[in-house]
N, C-alpha and C. Protein backbone atom coordinates (compact mmCIF):
# COMPACT_ATOMS: atom_id res chain seq x y z
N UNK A 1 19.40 -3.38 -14.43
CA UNK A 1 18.63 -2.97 -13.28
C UNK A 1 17.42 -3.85 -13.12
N UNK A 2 17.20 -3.47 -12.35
CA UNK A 2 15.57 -4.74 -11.69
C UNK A 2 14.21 -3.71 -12.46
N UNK A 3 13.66 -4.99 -12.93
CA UNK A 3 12.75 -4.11 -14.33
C UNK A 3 11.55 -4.43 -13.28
N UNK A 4 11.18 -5.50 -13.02
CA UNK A 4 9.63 -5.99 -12.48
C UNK A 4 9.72 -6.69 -11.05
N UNK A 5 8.88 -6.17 -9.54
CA UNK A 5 9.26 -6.86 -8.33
C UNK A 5 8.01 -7.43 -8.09
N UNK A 6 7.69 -8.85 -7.43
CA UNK A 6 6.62 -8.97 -7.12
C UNK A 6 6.56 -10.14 -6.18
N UNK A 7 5.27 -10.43 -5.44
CA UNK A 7 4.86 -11.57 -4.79
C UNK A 7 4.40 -12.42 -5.23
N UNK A 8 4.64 -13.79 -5.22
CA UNK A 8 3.39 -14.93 -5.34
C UNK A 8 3.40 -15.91 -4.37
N UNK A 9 1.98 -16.97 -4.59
CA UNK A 9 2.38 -17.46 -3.34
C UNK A 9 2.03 -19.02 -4.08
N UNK A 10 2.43 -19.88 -3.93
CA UNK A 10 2.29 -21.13 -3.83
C UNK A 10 1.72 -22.14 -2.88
N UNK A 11 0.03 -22.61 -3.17
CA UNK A 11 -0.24 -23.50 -1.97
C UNK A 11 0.08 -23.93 -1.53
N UNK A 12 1.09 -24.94 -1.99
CA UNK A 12 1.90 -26.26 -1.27
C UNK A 12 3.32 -25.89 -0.44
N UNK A 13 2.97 -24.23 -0.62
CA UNK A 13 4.46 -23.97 0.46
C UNK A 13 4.14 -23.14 1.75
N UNK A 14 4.80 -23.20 3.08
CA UNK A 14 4.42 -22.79 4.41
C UNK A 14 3.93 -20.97 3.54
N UNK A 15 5.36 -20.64 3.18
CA UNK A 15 5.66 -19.35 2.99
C UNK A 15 5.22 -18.87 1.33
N UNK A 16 5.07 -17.53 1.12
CA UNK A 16 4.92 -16.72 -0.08
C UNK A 16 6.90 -17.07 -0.94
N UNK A 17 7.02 -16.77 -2.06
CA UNK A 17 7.93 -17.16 -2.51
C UNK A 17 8.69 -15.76 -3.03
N UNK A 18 9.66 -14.97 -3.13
CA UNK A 18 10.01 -13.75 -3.70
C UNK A 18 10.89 -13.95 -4.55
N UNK A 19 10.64 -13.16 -5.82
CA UNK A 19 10.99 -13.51 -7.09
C UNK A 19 11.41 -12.35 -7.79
N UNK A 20 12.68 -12.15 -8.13
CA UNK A 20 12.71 -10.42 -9.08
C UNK A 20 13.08 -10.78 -10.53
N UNK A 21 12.16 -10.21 -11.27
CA UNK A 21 12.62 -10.60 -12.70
C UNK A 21 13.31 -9.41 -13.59
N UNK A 22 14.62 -9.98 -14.11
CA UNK A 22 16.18 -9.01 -14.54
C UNK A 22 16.39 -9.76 -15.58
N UNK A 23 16.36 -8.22 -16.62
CA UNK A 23 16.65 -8.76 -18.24
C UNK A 23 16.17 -10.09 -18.81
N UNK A 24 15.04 -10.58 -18.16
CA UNK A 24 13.75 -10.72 -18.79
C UNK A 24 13.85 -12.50 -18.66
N UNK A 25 14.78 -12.29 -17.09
CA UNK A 25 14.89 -13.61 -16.28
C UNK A 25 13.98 -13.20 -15.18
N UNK A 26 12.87 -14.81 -14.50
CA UNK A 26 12.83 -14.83 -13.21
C UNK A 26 13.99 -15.04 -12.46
N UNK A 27 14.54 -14.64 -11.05
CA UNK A 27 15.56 -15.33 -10.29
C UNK A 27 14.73 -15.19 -8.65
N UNK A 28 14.56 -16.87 -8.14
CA UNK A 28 14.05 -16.36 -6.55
C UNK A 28 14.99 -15.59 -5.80
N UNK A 29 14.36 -14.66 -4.94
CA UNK A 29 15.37 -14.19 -4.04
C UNK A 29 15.43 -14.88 -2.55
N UNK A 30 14.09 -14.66 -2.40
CA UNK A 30 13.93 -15.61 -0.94
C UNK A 30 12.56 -16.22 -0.24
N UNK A 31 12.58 -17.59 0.53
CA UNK A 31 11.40 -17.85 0.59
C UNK A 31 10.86 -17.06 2.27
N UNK A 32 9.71 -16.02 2.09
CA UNK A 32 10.16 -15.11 3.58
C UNK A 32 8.26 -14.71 3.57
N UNK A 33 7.79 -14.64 4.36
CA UNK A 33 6.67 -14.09 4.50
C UNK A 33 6.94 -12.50 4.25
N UNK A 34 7.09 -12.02 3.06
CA UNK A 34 7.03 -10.53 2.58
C UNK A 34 5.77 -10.34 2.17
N UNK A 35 5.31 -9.23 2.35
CA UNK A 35 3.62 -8.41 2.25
C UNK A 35 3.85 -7.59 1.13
N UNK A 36 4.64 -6.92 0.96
CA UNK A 36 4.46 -5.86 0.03
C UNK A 36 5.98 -5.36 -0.56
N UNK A 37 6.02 -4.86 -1.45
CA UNK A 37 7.68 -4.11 -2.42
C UNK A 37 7.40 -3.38 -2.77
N UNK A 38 8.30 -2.54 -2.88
CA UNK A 38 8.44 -0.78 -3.33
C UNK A 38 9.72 -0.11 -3.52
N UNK A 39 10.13 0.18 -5.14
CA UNK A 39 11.33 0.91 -5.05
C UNK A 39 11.38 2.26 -4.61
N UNK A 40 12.68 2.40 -4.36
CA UNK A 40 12.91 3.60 -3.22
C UNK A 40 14.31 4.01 -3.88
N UNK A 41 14.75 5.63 -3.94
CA UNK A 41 15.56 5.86 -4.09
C UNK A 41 16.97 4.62 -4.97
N UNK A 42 16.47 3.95 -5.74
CA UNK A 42 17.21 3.12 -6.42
C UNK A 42 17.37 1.45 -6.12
N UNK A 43 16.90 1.61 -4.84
CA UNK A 43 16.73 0.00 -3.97
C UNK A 43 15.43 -0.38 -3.97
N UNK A 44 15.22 -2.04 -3.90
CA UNK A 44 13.81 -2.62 -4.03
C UNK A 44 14.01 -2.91 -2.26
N UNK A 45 12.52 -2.34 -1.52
CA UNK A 45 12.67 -2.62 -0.36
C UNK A 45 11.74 -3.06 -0.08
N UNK A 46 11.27 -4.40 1.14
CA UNK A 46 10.26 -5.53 0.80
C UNK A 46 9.93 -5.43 2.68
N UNK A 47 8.70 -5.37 3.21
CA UNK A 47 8.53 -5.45 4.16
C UNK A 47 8.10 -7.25 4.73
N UNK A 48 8.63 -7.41 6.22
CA UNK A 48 8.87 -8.90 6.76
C UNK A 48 7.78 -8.91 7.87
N UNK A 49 6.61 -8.78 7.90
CA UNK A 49 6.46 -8.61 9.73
C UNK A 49 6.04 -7.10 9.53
N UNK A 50 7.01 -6.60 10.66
CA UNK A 50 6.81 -5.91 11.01
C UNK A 50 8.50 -4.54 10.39
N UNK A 51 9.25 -5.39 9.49
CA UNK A 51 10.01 -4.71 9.73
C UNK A 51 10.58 -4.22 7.91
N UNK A 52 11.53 -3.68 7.78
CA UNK A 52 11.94 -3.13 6.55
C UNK A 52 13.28 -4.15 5.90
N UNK A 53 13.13 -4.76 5.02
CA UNK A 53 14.37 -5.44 4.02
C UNK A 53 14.57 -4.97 3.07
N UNK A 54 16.01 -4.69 2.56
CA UNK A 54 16.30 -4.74 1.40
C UNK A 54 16.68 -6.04 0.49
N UNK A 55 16.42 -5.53 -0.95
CA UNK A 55 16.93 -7.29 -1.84
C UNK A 55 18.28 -6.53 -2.43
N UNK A 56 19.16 -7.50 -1.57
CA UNK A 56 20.28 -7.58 -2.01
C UNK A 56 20.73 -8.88 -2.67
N UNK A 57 21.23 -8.28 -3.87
CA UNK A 57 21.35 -10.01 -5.26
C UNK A 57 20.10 -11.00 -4.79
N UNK A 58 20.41 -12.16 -4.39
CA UNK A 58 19.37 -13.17 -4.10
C UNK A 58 19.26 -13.40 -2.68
N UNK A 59 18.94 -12.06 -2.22
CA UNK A 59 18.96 -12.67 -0.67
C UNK A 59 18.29 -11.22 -0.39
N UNK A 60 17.55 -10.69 1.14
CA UNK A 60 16.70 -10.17 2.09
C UNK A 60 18.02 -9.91 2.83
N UNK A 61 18.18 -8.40 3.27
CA UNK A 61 19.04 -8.12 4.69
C UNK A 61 17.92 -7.28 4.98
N UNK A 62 18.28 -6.96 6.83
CA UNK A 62 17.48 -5.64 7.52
C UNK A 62 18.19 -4.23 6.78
N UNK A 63 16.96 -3.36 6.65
CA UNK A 63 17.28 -2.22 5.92
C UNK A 63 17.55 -1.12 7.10
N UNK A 64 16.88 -2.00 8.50
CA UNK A 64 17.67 -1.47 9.71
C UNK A 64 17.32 -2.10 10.94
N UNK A 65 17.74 -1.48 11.73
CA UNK A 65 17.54 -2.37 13.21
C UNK A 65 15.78 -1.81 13.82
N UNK A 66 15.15 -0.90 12.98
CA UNK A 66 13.96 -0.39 13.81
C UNK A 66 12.90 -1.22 13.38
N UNK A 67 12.16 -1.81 13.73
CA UNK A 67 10.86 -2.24 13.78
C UNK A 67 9.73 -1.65 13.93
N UNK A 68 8.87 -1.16 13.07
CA UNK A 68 7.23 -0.80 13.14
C UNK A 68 6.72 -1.69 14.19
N UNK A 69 5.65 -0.55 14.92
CA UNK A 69 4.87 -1.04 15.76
C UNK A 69 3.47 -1.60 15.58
N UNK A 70 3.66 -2.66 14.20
CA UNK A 70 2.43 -2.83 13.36
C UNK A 70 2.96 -3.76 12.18
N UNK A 71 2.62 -5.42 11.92
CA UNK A 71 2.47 -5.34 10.54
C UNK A 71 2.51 -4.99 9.54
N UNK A 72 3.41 -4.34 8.87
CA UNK A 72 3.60 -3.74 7.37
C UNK A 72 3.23 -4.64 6.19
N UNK A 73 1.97 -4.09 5.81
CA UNK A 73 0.63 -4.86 5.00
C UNK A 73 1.16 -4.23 3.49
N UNK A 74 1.86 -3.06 3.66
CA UNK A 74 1.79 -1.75 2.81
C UNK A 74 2.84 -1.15 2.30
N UNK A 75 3.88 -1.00 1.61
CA UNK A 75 4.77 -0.18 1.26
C UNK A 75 4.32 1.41 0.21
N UNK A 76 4.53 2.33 0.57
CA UNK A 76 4.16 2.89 -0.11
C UNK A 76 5.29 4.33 -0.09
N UNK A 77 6.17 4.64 -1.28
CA UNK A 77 6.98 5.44 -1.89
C UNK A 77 6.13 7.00 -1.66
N UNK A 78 6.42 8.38 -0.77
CA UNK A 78 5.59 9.34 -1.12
C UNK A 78 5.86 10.72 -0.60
N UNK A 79 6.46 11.53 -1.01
CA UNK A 79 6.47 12.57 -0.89
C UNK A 79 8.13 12.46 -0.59
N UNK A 80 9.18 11.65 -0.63
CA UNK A 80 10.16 11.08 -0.85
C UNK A 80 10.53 10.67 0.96
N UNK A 81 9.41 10.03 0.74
CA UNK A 81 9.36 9.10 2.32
C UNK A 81 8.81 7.80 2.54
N UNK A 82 9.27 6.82 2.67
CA UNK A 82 8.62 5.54 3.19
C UNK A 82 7.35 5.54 3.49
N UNK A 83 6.12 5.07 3.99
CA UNK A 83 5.35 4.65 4.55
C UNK A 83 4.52 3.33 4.70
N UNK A 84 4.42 3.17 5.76
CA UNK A 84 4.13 1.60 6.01
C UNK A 84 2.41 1.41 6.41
N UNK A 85 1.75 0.79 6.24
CA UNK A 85 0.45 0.97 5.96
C UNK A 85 -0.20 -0.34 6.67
N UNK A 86 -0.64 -0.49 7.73
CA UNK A 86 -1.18 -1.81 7.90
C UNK A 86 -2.52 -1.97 9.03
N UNK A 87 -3.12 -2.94 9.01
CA UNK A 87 -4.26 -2.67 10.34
C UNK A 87 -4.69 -1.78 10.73
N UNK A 88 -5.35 -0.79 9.84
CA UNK A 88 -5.99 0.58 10.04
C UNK A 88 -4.94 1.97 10.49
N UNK A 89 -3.70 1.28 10.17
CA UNK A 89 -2.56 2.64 10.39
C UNK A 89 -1.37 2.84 9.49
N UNK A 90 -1.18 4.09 9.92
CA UNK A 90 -0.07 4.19 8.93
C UNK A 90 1.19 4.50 10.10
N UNK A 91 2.58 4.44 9.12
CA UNK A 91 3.38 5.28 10.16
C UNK A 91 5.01 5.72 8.83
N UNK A 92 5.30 6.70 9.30
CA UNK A 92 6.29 6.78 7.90
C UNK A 92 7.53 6.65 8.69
N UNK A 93 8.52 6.46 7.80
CA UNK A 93 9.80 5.58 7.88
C UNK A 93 10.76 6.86 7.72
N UNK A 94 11.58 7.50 8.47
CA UNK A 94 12.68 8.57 8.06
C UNK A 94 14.14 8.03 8.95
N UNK A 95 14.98 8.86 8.80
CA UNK A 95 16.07 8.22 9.54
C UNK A 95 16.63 6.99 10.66
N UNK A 96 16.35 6.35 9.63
CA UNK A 96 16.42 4.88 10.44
C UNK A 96 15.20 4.36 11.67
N UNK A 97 14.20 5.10 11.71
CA UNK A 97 13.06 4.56 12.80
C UNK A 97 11.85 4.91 12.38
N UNK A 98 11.00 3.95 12.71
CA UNK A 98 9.29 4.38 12.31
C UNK A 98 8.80 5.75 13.19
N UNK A 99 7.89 6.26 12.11
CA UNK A 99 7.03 7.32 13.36
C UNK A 99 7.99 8.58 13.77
N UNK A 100 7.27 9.04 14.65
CA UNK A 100 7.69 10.18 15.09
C UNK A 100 7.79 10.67 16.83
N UNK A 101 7.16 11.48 16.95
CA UNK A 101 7.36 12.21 18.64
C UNK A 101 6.29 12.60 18.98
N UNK A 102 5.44 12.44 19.68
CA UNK A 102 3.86 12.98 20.27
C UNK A 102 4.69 14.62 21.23
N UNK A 103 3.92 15.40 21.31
CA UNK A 103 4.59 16.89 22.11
C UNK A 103 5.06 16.49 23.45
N UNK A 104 4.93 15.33 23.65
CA UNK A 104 5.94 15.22 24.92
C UNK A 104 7.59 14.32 24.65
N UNK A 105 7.56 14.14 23.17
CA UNK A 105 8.97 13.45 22.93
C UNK A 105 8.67 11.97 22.91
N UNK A 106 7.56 11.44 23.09
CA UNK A 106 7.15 10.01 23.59
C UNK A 106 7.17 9.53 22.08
N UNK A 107 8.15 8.20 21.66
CA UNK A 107 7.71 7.82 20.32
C UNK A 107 6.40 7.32 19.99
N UNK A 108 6.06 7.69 18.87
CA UNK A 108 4.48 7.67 18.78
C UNK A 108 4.19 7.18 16.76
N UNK A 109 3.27 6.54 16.88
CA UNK A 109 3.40 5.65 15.71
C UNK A 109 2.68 6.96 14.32
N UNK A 110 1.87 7.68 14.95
CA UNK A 110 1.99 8.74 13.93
C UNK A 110 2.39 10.63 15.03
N UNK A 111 3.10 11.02 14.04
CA UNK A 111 4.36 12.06 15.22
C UNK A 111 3.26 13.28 15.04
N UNK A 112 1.99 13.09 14.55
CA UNK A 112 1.38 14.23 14.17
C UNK A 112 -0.55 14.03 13.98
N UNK A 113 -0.91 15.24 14.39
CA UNK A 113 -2.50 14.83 14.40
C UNK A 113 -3.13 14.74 13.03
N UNK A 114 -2.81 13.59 12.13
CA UNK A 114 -3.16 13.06 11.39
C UNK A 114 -4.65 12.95 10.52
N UNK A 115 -5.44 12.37 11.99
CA UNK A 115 -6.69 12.21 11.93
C UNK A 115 -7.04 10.31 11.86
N UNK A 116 -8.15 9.87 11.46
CA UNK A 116 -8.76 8.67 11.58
C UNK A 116 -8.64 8.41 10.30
N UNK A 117 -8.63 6.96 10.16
CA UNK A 117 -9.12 6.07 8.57
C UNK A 117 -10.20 5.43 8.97
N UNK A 118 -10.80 5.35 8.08
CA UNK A 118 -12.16 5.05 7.76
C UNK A 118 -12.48 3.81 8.64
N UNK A 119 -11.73 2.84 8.68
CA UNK A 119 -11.26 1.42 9.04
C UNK A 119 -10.28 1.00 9.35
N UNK A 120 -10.09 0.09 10.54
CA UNK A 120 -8.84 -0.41 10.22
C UNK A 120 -8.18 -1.86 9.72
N UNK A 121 -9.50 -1.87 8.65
CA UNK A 121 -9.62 -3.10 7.74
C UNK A 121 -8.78 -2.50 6.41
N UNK A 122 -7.31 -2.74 6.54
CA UNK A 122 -6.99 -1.82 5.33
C UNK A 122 -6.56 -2.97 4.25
N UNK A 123 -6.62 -2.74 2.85
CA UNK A 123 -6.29 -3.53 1.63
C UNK A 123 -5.12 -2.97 0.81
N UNK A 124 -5.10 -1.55 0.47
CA UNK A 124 -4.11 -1.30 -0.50
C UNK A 124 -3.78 0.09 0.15
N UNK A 125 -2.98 0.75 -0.67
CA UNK A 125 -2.43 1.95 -0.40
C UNK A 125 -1.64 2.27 -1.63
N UNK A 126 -1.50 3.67 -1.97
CA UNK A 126 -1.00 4.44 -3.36
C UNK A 126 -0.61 5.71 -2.89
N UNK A 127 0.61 6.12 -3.78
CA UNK A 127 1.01 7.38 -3.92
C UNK A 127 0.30 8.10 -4.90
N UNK A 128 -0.71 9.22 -4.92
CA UNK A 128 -1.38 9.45 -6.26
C UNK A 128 -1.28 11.04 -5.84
N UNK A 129 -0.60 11.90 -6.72
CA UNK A 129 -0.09 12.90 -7.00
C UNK A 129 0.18 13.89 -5.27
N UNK A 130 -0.55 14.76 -4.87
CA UNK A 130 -0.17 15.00 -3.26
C UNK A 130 -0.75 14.31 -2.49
N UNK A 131 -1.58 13.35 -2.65
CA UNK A 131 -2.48 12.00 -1.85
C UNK A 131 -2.01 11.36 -1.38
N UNK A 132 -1.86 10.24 -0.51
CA UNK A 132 -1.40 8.93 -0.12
C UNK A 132 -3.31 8.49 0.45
N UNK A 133 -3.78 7.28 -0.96
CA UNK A 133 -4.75 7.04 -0.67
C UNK A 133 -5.01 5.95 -0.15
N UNK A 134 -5.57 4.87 0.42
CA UNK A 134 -5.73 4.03 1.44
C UNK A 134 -7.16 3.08 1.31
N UNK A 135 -7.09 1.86 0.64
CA UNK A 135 -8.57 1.20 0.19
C UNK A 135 -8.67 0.66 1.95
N UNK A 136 -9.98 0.76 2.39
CA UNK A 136 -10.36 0.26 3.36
C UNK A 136 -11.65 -0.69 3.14
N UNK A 137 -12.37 -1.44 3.97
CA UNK A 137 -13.24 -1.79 3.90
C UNK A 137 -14.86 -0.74 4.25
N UNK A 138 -14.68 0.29 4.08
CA UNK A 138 -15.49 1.27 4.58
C UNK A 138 -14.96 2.56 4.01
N UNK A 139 -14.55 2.28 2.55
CA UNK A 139 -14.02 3.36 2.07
C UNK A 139 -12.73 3.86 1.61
N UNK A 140 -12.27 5.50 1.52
CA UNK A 140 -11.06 5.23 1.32
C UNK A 140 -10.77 6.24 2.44
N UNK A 141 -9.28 6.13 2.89
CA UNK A 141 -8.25 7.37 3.65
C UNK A 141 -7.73 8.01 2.95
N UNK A 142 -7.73 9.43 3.03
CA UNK A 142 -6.66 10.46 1.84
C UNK A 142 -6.18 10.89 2.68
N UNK A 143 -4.39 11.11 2.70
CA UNK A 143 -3.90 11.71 3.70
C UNK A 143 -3.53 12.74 2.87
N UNK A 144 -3.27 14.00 3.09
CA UNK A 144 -2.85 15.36 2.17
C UNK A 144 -2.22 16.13 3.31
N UNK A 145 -0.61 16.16 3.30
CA UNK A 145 -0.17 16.52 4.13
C UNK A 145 -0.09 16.29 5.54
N UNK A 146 -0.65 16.74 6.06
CA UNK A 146 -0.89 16.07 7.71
C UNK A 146 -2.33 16.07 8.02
N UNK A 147 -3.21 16.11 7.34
CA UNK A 147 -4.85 15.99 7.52
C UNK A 147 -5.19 14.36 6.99
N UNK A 148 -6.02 13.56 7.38
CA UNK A 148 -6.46 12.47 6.79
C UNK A 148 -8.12 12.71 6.53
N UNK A 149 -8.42 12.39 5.88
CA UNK A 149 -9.78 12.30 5.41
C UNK A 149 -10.03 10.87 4.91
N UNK A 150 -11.54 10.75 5.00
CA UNK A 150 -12.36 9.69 4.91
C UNK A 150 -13.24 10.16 3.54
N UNK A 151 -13.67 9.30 2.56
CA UNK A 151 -14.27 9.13 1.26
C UNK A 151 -14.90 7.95 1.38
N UNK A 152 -16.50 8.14 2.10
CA UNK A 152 -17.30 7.67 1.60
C UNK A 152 -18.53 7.53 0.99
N UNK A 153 -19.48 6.38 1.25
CA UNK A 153 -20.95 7.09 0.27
C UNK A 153 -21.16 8.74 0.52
N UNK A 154 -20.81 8.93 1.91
CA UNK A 154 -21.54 10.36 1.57
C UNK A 154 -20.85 11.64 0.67
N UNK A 155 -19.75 11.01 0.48
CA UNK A 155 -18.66 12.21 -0.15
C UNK A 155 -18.76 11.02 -1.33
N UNK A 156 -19.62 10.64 -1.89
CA UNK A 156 -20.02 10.26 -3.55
C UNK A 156 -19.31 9.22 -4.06
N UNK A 157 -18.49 8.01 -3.13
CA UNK A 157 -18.21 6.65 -3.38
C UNK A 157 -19.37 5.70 -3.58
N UNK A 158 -18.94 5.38 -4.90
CA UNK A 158 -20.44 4.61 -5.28
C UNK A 158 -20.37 3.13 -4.10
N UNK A 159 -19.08 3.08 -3.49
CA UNK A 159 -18.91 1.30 -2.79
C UNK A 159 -17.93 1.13 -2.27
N UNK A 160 -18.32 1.35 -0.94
CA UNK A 160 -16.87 1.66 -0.19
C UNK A 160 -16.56 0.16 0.03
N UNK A 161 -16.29 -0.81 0.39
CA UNK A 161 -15.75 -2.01 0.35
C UNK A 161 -15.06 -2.42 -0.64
N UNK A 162 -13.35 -1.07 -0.63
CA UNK A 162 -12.62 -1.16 -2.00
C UNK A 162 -11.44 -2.71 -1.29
N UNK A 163 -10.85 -2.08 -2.62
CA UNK A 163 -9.96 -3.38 -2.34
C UNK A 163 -8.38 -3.39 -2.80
N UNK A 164 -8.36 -2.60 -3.54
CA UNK A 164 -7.43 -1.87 -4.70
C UNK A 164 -7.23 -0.94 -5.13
N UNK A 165 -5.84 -0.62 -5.73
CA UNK A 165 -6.38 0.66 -6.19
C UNK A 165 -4.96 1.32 -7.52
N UNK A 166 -4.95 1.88 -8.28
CA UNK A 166 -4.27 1.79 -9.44
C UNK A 166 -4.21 3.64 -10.04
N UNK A 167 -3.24 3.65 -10.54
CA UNK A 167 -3.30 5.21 -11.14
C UNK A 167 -3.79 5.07 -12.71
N UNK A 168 -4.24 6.05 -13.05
CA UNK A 168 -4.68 5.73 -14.47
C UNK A 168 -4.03 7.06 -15.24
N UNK A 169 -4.19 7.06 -16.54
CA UNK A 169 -3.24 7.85 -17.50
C UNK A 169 -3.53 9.17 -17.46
N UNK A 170 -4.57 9.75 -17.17
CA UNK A 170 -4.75 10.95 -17.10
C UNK A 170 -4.97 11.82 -15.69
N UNK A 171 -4.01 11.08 -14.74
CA UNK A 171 -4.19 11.37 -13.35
C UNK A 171 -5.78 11.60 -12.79
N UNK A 172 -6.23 10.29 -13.40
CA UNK A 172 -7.50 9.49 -12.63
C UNK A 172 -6.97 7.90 -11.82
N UNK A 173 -7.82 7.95 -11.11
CA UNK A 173 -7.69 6.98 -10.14
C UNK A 173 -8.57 5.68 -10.02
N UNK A 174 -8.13 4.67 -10.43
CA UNK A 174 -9.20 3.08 -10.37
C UNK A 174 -9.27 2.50 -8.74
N UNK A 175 -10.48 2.23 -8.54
CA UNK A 175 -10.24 2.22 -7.28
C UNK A 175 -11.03 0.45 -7.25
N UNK A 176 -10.67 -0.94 -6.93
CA UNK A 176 -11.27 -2.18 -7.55
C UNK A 176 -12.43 -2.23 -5.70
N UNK A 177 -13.64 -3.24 -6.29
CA UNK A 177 -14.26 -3.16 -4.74
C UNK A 177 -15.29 -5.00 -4.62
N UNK A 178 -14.95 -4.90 -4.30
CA UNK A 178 -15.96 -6.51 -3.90
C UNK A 178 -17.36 -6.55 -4.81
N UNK A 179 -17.55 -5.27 -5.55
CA UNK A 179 -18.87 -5.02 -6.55
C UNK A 179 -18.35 -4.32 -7.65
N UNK A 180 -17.10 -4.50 -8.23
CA UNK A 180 -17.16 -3.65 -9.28
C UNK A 180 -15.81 -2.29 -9.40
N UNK A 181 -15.78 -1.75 -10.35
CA UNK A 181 -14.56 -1.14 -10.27
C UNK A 181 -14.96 0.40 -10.22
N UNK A 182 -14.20 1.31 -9.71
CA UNK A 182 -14.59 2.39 -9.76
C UNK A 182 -13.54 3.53 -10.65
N UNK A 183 -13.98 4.62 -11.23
CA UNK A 183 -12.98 5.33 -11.85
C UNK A 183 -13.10 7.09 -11.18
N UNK A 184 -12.06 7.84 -10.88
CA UNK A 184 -12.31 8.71 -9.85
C UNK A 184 -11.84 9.65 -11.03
N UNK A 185 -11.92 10.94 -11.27
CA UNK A 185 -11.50 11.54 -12.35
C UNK A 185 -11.88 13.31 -11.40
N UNK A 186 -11.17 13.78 -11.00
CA UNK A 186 -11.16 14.67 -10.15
C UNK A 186 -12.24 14.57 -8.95
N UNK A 187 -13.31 15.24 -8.86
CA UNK A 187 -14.02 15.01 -8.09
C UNK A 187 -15.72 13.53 -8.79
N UNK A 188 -15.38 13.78 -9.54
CA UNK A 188 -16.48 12.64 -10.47
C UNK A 188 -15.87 11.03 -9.97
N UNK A 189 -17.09 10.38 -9.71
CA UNK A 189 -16.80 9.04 -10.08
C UNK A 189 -17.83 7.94 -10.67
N UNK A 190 -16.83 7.56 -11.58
CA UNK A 190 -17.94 6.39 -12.62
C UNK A 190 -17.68 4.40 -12.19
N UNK A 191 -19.07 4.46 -12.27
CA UNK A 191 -19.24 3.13 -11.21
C UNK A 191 -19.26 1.83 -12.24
N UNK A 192 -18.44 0.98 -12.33
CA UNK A 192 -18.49 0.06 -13.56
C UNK A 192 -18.70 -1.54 -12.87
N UNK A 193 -20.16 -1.54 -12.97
CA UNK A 193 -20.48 -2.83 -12.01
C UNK A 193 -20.36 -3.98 -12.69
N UNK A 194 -20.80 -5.41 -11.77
CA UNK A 194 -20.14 -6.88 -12.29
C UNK A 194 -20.81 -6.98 -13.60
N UNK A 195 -20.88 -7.51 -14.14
CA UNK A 195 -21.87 -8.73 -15.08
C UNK A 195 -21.98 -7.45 -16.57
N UNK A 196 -22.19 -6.76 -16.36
CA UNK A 196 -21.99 -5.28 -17.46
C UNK A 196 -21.18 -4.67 -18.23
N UNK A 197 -19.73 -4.32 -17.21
CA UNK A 197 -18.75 -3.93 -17.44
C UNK A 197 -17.42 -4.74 -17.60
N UNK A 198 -17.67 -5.86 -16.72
CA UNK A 198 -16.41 -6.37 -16.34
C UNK A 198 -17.24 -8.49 -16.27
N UNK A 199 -16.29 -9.14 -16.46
CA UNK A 199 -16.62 -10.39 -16.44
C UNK A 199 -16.99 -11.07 -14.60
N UNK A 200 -17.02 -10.60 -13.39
CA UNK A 200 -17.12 -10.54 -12.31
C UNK A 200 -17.34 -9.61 -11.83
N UNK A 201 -17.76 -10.03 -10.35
CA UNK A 201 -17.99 -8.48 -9.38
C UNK A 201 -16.58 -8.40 -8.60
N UNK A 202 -16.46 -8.83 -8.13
CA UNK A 202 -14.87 -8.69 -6.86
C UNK A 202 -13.69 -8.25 -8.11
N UNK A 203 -12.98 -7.23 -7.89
CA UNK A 203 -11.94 -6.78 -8.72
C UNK A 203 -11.13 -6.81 -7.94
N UNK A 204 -9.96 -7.54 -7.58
CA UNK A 204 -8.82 -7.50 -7.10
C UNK A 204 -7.55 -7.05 -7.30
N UNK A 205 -7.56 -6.86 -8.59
CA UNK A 205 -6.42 -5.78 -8.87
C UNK A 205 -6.83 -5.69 -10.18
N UNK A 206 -5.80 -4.42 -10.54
CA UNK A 206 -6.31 -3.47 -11.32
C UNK A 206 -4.67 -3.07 -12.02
């Protein structure tokens, strides 16, 4: 089975390069402007654009004919549903089409009153236990069910200009920020700044 999926990118090439490493081989799969990977129900599925691929052996097919109305920056596995995460929006992925139905039937990129993200400068996105959390440049988005909420300084983010974001072992949450890393531990958070804690300020992943 496919142990490790990931991106890199190489200066000297137009495109990012996609690479899955199996039984403890690299093998490229394809050279494709992909943003983000996420296994799903047993398949590694890699967003193009705007749209959904699967990696099949060494090669990218459409995982369908529907296209997001948005950049897919974001893959994110959650609540046993797709979601695609990009330019200050989200939209989730169910039977073959993005999104949903606004009360007049009109397709609509979120099918439900959701609410706002903080920004629509978005960086990362996570499945973290009933959460789907959302690094923005102005904070974070928690979506919990069909409500979205905003987490910032005033709701006790030491630095909202996150960037990242990571689960940690005791269902705490690392959240990385252009100053430093943050650790979320129910409602507490501990602020671990550059030069102190960590060998830099900008934490980019975690």
């Amino acid at each position: 089975g496919i142990r490790d999926i990931g991106v890199t990118g190489v200066q000297t090439c137009a495109l990012p390069i996609f690479w899955v490493r199996d039984s403890g081989q690299w093998s490229r799969v394809a050279s494709a402007a992909v943003a983000d990977v996420v296994e799903f129900r047993g398949e590694v599925l890699a967003s193009v654009g705007p749209q959904l691929m699967r990696v099949q052996g060494r090669s990218l097919e459409p995982l369908t004919g529907a296209k997001a109305r948005f950049d897919l920056q974001r893959l994110v596995s959650h609540q046993d549903l797709i979601y695609g995460v990009g330019s200050g929006r989200i939209s989730p992925y169910s039977r073959g089409r993005f999104g949903g139905e606004d009360a007049y039937t009109w397709p609509a990129d979120l099918g439900w009153d959701w609410g706002v993200m903080p920004s629509r400068v978005t960086r990362d996105a996570l499945s973290h236990g009933p959460a789907m959390v959302v690094a923005t440049d102005r904070g974070l988005g928690v979506l919990r069910g069909m409500s979205m909420t905003s987490v910032r300084g005033e709701q006790g983010l030491p630095f909202e200009d996150t960037l990242c974001l990571a689960r940690g072992f005791t269902n705490d949450l690392w959240i990385g920020t252009s100053r430093g890393a943050i650790r979320q531990v129910g409602g507490r958070y501990d602020y671990f700044a550059g030069r102190r804690w960590i060998p830099g300020e900008r934490v980019s992943g975690i």
